[in-house]
N, C-alpha and C. Protein backbone atom coordinates (compact mmCIF):
# COMPACT_ATOMS: atom_id res chain seq x y z
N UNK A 1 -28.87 12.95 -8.42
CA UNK A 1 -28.46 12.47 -7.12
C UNK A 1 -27.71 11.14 -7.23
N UNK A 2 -28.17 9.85 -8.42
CA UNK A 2 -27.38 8.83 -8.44
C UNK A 2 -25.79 9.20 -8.81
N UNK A 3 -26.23 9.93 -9.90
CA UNK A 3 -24.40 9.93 -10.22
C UNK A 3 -23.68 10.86 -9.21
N UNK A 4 -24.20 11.61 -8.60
CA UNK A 4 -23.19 12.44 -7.04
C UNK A 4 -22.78 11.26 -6.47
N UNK A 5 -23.96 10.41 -5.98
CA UNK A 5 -23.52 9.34 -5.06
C UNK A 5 -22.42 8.62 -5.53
N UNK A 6 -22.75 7.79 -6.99
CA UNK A 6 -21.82 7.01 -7.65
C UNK A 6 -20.42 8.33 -7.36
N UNK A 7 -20.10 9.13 -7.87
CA UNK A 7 -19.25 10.18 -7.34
C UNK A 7 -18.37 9.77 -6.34
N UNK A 8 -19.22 10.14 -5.54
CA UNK A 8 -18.82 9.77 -3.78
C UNK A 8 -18.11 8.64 -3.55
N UNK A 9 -18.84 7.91 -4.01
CA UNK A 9 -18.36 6.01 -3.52
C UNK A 9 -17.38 5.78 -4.43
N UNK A 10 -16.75 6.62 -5.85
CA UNK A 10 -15.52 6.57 -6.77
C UNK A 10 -14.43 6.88 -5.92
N UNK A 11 -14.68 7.82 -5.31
CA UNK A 11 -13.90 8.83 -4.52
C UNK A 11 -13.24 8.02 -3.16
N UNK A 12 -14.29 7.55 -2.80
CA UNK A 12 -13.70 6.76 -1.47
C UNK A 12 -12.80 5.88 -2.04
N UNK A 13 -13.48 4.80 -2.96
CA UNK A 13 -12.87 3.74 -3.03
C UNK A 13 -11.15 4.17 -3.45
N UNK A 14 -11.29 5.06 -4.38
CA UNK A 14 -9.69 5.53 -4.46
C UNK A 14 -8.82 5.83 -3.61
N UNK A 15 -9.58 6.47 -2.55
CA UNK A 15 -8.72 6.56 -1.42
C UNK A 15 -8.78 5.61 -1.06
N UNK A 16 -9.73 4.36 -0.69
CA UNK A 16 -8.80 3.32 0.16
C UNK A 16 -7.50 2.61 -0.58
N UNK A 17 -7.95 2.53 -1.98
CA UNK A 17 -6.54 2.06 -2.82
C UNK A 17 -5.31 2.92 -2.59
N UNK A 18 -5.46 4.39 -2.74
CA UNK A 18 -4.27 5.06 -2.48
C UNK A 18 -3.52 5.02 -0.89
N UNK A 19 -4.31 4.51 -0.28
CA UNK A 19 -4.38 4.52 1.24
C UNK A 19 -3.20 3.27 1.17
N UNK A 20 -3.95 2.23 0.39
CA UNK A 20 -3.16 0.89 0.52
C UNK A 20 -1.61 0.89 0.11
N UNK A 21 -2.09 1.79 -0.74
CA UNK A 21 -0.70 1.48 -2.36
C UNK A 21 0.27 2.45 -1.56
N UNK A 22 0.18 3.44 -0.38
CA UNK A 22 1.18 4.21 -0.03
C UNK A 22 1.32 3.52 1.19
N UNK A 23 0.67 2.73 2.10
CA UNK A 23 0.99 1.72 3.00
C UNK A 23 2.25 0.87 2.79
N UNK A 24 1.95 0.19 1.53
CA UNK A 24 3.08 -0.85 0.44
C UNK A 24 4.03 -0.09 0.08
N UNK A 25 4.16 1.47 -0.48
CA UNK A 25 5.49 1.98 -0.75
C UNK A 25 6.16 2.43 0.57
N UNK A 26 5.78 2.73 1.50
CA UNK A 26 6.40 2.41 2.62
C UNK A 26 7.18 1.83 3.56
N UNK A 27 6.13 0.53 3.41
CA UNK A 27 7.01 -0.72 4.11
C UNK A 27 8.09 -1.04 2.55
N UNK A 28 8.24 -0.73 1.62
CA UNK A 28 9.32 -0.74 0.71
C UNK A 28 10.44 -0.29 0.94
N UNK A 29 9.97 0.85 0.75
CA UNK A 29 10.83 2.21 1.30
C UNK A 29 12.01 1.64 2.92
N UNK A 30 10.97 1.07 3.82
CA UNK A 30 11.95 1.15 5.00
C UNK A 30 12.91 -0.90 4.79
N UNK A 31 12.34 -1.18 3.84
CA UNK A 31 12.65 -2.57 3.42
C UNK A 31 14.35 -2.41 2.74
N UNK A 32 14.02 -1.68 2.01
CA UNK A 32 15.61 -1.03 0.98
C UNK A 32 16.41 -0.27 1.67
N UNK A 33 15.54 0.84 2.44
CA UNK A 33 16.72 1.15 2.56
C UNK A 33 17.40 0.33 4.04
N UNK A 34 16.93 -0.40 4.84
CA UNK A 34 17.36 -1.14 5.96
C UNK A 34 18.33 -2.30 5.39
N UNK A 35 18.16 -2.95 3.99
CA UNK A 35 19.11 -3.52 3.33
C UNK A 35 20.25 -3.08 2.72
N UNK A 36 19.98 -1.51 1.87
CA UNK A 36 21.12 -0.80 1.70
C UNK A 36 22.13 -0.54 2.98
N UNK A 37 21.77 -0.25 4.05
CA UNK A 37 22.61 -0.42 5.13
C UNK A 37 23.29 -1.51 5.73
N UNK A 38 22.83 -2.77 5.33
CA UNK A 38 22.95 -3.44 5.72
C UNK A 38 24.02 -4.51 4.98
N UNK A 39 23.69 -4.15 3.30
CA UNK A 39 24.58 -4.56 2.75
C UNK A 39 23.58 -5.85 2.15
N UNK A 40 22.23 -6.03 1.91
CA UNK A 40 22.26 -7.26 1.37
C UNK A 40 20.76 -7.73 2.53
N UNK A 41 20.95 -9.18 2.62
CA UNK A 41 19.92 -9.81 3.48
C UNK A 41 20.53 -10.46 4.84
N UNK A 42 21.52 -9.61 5.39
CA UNK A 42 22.10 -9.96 6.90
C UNK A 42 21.20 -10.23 7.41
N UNK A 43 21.08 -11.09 8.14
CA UNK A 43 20.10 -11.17 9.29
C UNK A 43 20.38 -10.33 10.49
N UNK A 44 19.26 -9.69 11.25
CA UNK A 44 19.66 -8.52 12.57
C UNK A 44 19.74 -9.64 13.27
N UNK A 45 20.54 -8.51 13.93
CA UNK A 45 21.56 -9.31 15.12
C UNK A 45 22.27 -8.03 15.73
N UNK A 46 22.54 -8.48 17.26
CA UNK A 46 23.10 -7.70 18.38
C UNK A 46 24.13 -6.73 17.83
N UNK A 47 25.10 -7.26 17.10
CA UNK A 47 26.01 -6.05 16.26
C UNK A 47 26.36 -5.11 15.71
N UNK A 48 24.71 -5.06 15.39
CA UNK A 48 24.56 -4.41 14.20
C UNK A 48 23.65 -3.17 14.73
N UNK A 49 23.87 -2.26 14.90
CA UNK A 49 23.39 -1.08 15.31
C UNK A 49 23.08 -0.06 14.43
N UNK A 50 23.15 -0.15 13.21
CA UNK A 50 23.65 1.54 12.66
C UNK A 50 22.59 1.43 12.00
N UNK A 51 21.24 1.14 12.67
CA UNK A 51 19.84 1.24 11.94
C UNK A 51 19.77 2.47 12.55
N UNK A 52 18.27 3.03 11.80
CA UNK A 52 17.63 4.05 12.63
C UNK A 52 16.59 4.45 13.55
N UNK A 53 16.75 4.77 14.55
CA UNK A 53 16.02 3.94 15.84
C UNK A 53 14.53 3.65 15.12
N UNK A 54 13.71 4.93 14.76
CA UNK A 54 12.50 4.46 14.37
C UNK A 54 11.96 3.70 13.71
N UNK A 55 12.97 3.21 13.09
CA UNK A 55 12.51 1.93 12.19
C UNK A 55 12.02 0.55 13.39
N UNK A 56 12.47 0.81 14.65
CA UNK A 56 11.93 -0.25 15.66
C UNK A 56 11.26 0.68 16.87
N UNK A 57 10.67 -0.60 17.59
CA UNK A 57 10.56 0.19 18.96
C UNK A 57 11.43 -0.52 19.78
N UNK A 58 11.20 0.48 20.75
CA UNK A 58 12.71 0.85 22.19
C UNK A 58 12.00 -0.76 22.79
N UNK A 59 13.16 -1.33 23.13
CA UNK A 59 13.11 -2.42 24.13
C UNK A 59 12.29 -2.36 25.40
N UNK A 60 11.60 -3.35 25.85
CA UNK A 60 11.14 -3.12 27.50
C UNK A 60 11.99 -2.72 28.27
N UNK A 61 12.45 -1.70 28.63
CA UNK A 61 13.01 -1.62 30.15
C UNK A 61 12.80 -1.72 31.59
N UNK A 62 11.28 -1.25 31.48
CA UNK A 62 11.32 -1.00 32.93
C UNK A 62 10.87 -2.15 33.57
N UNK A 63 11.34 -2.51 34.65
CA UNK A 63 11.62 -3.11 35.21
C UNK A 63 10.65 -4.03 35.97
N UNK A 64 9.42 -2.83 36.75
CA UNK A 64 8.69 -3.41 37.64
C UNK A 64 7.46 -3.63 36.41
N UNK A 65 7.59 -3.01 35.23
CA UNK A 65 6.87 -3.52 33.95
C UNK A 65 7.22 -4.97 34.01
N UNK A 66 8.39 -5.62 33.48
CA UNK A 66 8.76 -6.98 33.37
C UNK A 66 8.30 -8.07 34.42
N UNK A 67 8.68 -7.89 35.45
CA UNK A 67 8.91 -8.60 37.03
C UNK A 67 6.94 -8.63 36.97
N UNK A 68 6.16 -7.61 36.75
CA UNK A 68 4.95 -7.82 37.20
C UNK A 68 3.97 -8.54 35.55
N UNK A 69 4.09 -8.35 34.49
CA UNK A 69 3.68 -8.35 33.11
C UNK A 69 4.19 -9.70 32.45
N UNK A 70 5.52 -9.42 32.54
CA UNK A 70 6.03 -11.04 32.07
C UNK A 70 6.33 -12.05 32.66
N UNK A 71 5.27 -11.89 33.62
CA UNK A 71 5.95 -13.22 34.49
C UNK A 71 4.45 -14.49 34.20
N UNK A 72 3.33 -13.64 32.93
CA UNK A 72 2.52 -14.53 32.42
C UNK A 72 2.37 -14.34 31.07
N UNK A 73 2.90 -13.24 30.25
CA UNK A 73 2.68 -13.20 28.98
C UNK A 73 4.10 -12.23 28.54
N UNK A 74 4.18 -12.47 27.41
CA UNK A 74 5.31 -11.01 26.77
C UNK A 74 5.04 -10.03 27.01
N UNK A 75 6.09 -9.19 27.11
CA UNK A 75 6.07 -8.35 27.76
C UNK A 75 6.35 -7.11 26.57
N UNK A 76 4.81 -6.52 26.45
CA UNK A 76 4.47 -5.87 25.13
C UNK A 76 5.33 -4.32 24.91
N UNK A 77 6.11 -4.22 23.91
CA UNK A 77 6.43 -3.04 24.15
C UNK A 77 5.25 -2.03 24.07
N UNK A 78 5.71 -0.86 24.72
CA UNK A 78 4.51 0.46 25.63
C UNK A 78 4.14 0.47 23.77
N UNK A 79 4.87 0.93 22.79
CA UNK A 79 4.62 1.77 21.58
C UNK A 79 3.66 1.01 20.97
N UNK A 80 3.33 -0.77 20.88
CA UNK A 80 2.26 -1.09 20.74
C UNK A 80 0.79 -0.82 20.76
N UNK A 81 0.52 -0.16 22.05
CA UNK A 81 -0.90 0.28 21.99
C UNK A 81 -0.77 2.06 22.55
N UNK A 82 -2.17 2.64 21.84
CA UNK A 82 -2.12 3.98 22.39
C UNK A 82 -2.47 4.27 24.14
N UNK A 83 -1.88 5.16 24.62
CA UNK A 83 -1.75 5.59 26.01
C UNK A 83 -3.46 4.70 26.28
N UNK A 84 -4.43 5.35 25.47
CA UNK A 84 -6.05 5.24 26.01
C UNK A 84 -5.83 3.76 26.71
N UNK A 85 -5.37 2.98 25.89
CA UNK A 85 -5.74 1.76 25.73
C UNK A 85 -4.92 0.90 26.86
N UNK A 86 -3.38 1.12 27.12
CA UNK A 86 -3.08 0.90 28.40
C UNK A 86 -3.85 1.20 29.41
N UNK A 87 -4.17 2.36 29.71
CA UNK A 87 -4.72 3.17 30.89
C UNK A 87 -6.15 1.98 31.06
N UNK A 88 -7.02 1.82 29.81
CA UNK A 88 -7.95 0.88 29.94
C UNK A 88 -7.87 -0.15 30.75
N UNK A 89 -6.61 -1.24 29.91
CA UNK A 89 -6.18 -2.61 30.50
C UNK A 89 -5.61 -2.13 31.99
N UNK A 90 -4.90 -0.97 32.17
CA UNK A 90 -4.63 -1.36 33.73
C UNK A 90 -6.18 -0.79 35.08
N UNK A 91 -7.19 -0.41 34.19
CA UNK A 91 -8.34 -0.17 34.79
C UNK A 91 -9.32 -1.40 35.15
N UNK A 92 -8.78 -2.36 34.22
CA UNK A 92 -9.80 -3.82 34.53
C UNK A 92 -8.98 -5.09 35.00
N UNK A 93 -7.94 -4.43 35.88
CA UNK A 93 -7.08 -5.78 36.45
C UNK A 93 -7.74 -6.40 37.57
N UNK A 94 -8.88 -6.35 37.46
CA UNK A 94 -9.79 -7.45 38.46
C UNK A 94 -10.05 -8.37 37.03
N UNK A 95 -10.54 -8.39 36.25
CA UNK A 95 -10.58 -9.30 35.11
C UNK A 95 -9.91 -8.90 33.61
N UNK A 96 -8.42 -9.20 34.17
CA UNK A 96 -7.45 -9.19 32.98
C UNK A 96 -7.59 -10.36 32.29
N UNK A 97 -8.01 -10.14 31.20
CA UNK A 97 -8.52 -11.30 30.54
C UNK A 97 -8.60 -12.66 30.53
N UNK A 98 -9.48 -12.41 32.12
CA UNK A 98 -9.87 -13.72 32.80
C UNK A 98 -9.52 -13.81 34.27
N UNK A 99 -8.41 -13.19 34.29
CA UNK A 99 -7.61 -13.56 35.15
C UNK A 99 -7.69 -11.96 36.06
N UNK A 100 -7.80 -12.32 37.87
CA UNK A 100 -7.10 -10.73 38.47
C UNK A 100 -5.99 -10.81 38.81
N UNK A 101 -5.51 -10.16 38.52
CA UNK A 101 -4.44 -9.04 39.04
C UNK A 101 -3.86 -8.20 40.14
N UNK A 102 -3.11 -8.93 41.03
CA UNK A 102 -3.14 -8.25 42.67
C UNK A 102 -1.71 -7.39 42.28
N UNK A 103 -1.90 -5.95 42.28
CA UNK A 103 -0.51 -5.35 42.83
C UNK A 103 -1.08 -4.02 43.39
N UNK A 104 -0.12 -3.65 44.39
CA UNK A 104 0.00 -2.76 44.78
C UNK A 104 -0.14 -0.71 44.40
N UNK A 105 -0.56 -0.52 44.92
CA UNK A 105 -0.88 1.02 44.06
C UNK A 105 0.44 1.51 43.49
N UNK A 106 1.12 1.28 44.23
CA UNK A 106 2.46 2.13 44.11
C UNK A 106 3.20 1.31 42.65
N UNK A 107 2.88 -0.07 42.50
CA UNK A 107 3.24 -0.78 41.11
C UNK A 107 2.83 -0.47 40.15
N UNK A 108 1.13 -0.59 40.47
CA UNK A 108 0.39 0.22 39.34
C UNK A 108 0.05 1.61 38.96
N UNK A 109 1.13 1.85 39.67
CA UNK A 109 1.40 3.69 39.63
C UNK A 109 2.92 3.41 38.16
N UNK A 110 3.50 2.94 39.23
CA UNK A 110 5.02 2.99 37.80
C UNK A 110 5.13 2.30 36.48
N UNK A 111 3.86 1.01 36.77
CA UNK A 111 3.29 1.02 35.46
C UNK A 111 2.81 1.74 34.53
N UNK A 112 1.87 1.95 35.27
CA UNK A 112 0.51 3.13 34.13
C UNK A 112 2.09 4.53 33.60
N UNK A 113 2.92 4.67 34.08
CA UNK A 113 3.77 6.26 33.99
C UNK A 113 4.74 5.55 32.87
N UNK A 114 4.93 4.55 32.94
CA UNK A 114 6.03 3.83 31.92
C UNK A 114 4.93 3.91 30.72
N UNK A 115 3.99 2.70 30.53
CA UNK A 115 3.24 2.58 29.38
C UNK A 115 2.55 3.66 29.06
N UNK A 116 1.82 5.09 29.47
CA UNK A 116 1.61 6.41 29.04
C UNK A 116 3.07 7.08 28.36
N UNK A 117 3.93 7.10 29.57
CA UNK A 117 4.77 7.91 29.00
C UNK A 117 5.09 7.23 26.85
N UNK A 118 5.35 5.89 27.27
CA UNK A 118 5.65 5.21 25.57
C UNK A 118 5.25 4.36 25.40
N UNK A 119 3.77 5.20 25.23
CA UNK A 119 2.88 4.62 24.07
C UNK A 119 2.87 4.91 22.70
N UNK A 120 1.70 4.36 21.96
CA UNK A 120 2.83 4.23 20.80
C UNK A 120 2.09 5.71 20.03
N UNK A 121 0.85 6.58 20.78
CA UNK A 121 0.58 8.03 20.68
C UNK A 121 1.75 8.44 20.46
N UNK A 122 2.90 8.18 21.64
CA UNK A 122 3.77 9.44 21.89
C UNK A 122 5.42 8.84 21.18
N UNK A 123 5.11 7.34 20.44
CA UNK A 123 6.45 7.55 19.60
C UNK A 123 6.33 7.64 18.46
N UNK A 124 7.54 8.03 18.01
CA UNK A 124 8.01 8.29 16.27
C UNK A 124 8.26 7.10 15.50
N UNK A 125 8.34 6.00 16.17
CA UNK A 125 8.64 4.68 15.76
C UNK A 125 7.95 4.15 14.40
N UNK A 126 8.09 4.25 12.94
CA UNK A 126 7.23 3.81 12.19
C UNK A 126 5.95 2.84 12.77
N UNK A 127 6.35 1.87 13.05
CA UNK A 127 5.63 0.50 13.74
C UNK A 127 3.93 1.33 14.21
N UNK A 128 4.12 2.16 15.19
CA UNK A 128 3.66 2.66 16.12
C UNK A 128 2.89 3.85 15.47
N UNK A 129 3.45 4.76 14.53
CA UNK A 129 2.38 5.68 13.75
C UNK A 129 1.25 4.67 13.12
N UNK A 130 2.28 3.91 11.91
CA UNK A 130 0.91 3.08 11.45
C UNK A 130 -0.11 2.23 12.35
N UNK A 131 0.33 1.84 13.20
CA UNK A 131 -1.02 1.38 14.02
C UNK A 131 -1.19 2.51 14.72
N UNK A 132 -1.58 3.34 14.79
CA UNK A 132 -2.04 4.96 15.47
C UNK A 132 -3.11 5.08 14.44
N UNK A 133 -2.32 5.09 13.55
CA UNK A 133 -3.26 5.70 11.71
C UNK A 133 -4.32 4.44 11.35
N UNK A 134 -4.10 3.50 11.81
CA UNK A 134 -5.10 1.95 11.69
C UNK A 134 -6.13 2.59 12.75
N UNK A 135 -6.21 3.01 13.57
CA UNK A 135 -7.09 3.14 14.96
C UNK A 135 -7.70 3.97 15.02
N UNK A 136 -7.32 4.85 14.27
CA UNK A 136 -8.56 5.70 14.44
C UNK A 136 -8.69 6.40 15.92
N UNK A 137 -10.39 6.33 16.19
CA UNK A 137 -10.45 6.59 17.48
C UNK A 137 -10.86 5.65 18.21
N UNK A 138 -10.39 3.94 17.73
CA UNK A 138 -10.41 3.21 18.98
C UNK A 138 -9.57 3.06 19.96
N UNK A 139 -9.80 2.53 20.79
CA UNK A 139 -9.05 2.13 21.82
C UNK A 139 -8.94 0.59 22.30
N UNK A 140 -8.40 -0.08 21.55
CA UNK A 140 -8.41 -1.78 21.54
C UNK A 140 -7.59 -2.29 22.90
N UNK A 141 -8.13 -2.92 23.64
CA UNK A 141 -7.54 -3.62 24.71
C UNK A 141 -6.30 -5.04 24.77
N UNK A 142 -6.22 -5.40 23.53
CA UNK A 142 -5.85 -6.21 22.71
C UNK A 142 -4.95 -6.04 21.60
N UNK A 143 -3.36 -6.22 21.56
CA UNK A 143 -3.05 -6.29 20.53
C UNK A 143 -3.44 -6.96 19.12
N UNK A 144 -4.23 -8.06 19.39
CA UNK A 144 -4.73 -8.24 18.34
C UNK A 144 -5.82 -7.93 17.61
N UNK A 145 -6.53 -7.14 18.37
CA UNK A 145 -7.62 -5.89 17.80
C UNK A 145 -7.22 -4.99 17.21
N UNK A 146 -5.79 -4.59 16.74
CA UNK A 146 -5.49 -3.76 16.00
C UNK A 146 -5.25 -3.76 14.32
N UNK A 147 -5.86 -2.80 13.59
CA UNK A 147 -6.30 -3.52 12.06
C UNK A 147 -4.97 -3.86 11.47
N UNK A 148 -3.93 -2.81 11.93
CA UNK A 148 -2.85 -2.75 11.12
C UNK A 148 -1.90 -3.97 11.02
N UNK A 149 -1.89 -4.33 13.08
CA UNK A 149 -1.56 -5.68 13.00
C UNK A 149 -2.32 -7.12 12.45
N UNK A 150 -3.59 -6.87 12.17
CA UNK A 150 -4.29 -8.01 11.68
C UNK A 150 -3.68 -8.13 10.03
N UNK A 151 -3.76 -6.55 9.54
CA UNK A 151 -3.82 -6.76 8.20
C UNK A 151 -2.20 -7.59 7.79
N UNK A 152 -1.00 -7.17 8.67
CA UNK A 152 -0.05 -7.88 8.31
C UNK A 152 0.19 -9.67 8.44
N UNK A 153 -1.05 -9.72 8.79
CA UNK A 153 -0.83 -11.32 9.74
C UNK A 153 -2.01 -11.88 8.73
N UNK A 154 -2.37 -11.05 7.90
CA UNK A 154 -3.52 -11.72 7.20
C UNK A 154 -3.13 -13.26 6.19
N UNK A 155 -2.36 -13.01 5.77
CA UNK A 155 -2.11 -14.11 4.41
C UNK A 155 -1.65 -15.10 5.16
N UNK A 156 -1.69 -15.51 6.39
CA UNK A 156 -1.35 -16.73 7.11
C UNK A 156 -2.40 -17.36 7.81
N UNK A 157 -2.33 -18.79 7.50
CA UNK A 157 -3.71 -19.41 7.74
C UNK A 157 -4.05 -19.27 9.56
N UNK A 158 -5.53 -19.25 9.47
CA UNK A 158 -5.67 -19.40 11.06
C UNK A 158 -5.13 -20.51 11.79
N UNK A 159 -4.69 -21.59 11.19
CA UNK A 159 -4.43 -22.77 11.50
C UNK A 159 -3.12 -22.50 12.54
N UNK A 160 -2.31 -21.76 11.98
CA UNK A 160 -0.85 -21.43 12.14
C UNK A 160 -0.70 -21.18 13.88
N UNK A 161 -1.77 -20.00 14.05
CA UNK A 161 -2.22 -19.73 15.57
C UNK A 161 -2.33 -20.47 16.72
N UNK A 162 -2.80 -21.67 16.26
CA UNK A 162 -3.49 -23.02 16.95
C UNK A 162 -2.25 -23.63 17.46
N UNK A 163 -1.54 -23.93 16.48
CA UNK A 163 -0.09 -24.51 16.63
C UNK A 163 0.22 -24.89 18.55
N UNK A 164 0.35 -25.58 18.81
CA UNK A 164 0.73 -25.70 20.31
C UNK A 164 1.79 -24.35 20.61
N UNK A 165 3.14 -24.83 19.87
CA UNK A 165 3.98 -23.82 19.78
C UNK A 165 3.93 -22.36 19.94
N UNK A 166 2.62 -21.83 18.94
CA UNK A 166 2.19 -20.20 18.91
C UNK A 166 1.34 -20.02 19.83
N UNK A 167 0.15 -21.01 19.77
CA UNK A 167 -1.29 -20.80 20.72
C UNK A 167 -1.96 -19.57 20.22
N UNK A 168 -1.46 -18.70 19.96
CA UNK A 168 -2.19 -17.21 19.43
C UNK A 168 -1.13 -16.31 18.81
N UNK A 169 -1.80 -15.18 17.88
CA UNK A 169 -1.60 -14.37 17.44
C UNK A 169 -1.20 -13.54 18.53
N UNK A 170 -1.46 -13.14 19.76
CA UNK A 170 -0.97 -12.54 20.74
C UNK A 170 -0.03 -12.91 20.86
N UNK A 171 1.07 -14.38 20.69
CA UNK A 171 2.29 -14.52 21.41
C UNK A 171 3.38 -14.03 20.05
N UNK A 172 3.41 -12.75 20.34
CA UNK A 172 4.65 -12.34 19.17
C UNK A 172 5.76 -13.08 19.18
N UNK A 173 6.75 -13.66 20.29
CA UNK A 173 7.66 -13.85 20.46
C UNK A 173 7.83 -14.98 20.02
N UNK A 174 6.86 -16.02 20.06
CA UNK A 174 6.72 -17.48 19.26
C UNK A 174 7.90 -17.30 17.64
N UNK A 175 6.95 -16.36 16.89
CA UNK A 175 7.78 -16.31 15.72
C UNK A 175 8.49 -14.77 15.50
N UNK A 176 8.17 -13.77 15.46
CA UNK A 176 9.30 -12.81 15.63
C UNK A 176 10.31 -12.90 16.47
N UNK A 177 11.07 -13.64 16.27
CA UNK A 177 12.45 -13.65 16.54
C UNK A 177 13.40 -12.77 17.76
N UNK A 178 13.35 -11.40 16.78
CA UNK A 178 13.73 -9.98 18.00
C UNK A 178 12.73 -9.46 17.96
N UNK A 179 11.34 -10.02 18.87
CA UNK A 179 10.49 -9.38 19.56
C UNK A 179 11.18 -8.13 20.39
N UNK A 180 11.34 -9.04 21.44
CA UNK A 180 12.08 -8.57 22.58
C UNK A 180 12.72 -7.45 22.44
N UNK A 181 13.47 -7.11 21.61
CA UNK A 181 14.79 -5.78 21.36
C UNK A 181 13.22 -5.00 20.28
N UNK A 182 11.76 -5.04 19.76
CA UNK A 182 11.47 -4.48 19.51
C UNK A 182 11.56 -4.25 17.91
N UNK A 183 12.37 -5.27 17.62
CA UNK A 183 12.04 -5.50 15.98
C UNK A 183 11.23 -6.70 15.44
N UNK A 184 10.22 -5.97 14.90
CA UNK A 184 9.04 -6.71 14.56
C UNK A 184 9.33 -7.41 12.64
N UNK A 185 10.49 -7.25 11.94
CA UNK A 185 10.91 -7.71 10.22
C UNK A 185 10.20 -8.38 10.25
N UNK A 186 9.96 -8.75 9.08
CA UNK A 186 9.60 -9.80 8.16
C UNK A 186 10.82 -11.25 8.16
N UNK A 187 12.15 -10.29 7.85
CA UNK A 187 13.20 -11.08 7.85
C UNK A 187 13.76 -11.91 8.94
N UNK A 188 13.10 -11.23 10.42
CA UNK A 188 13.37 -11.97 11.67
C UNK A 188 12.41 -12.87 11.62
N UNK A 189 11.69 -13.44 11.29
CA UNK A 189 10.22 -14.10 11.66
C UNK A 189 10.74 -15.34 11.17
N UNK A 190 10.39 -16.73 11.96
CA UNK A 190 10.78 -18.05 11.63
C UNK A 190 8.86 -18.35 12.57
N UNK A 191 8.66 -18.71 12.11
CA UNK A 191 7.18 -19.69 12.25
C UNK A 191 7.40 -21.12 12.67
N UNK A 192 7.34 -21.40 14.02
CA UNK A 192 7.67 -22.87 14.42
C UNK A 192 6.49 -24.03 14.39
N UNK A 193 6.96 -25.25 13.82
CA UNK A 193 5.80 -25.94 13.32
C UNK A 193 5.43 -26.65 14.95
């Protein structure tokens, strides 16, 4: 029975390594070839289009999303969290984290239909599978409850967060650059002291 077990626990642990090590050839993979297109280490920028959409997610569009969402925090793209997990946060807008939330049914009708319709369940967006595949079967209310996004944010001190400038790991837009248009690089990211 010891050595089955020992067995078992060989077995896992390989998979979490293989788990990891094909995580890393991945983000490689979309690293090269987004430079082969690119010609080098351009920085993105408005011009430059001839990526492939899934390598990002789709911009905020809608509208009464923005006007009601960002008028106190960024305004998260839908592919960020799974459908569950919107549907959650717009279920506890008497205490949105901290704070209520007065709108109208008919707002929080074209909300909830925007962020279901693209969530990040229902896109193809790399970004958005791997945190799907991080989650499991949670349902985090919180972008920063998500493992996949923690694990990329890991090698930076907590200190960084604090920063007046950032205040949190929640404010993407602080240092990703083209938040906004939905590209989350490495290469866009400037960290303000």
């Amino acid at each position: 029975m010891k050595n089955c077990t020992r067995y078992i626990i060989y077995a896992i642990s390989l998979l979490l390594i293989l788990s990891l090590i094909f995580d890393a050839f991945a983000d490689d993979d979309r690293y090269r070839k987004r430079h082969r297109y690119r010609g080098g280490s351009q920085k993105i920028n408005d011009d430059n289009d001839d990526h492939d959409r899934d390598d990002y997610l789709k911009p905020m569009t809608n509208q009464t999303y923005r006007e009601t969402c960002a008028e106190c925090h960024f305004a998260y793209q839908p592919e960020l969290l799974p459908s569950a997990a919107w549907l959650k946060i717009l279920n506890q807008l008497d205490d949105h984290f901290g704070e209520e939330i007065e709108a109208d049914p008919d707002t929080i009708k074209t909300i909830s239909d925007y962020l279901e319709t693209n969530a990040a369940d229902n896109s193809s967006a790399r970004l958005s599978v791997k945190i799907m595949r991080s989650l499991g079967s949670r349902v985090p209310t919180k972008i920063t409850d998500i493992p996949y996004i923690n694990r990329k944010h890991h090698e930076l001190n907590p200190a960084v967060f604090k920063r007046e400038s950032i205040g949190t790991l929640a404010n993407c837009a602080a240092c990703h650059t083209t938040a906004e248009k939905g590209i989350y690089d490495d290469d866009a990211v400037k960290i303000p002291k």
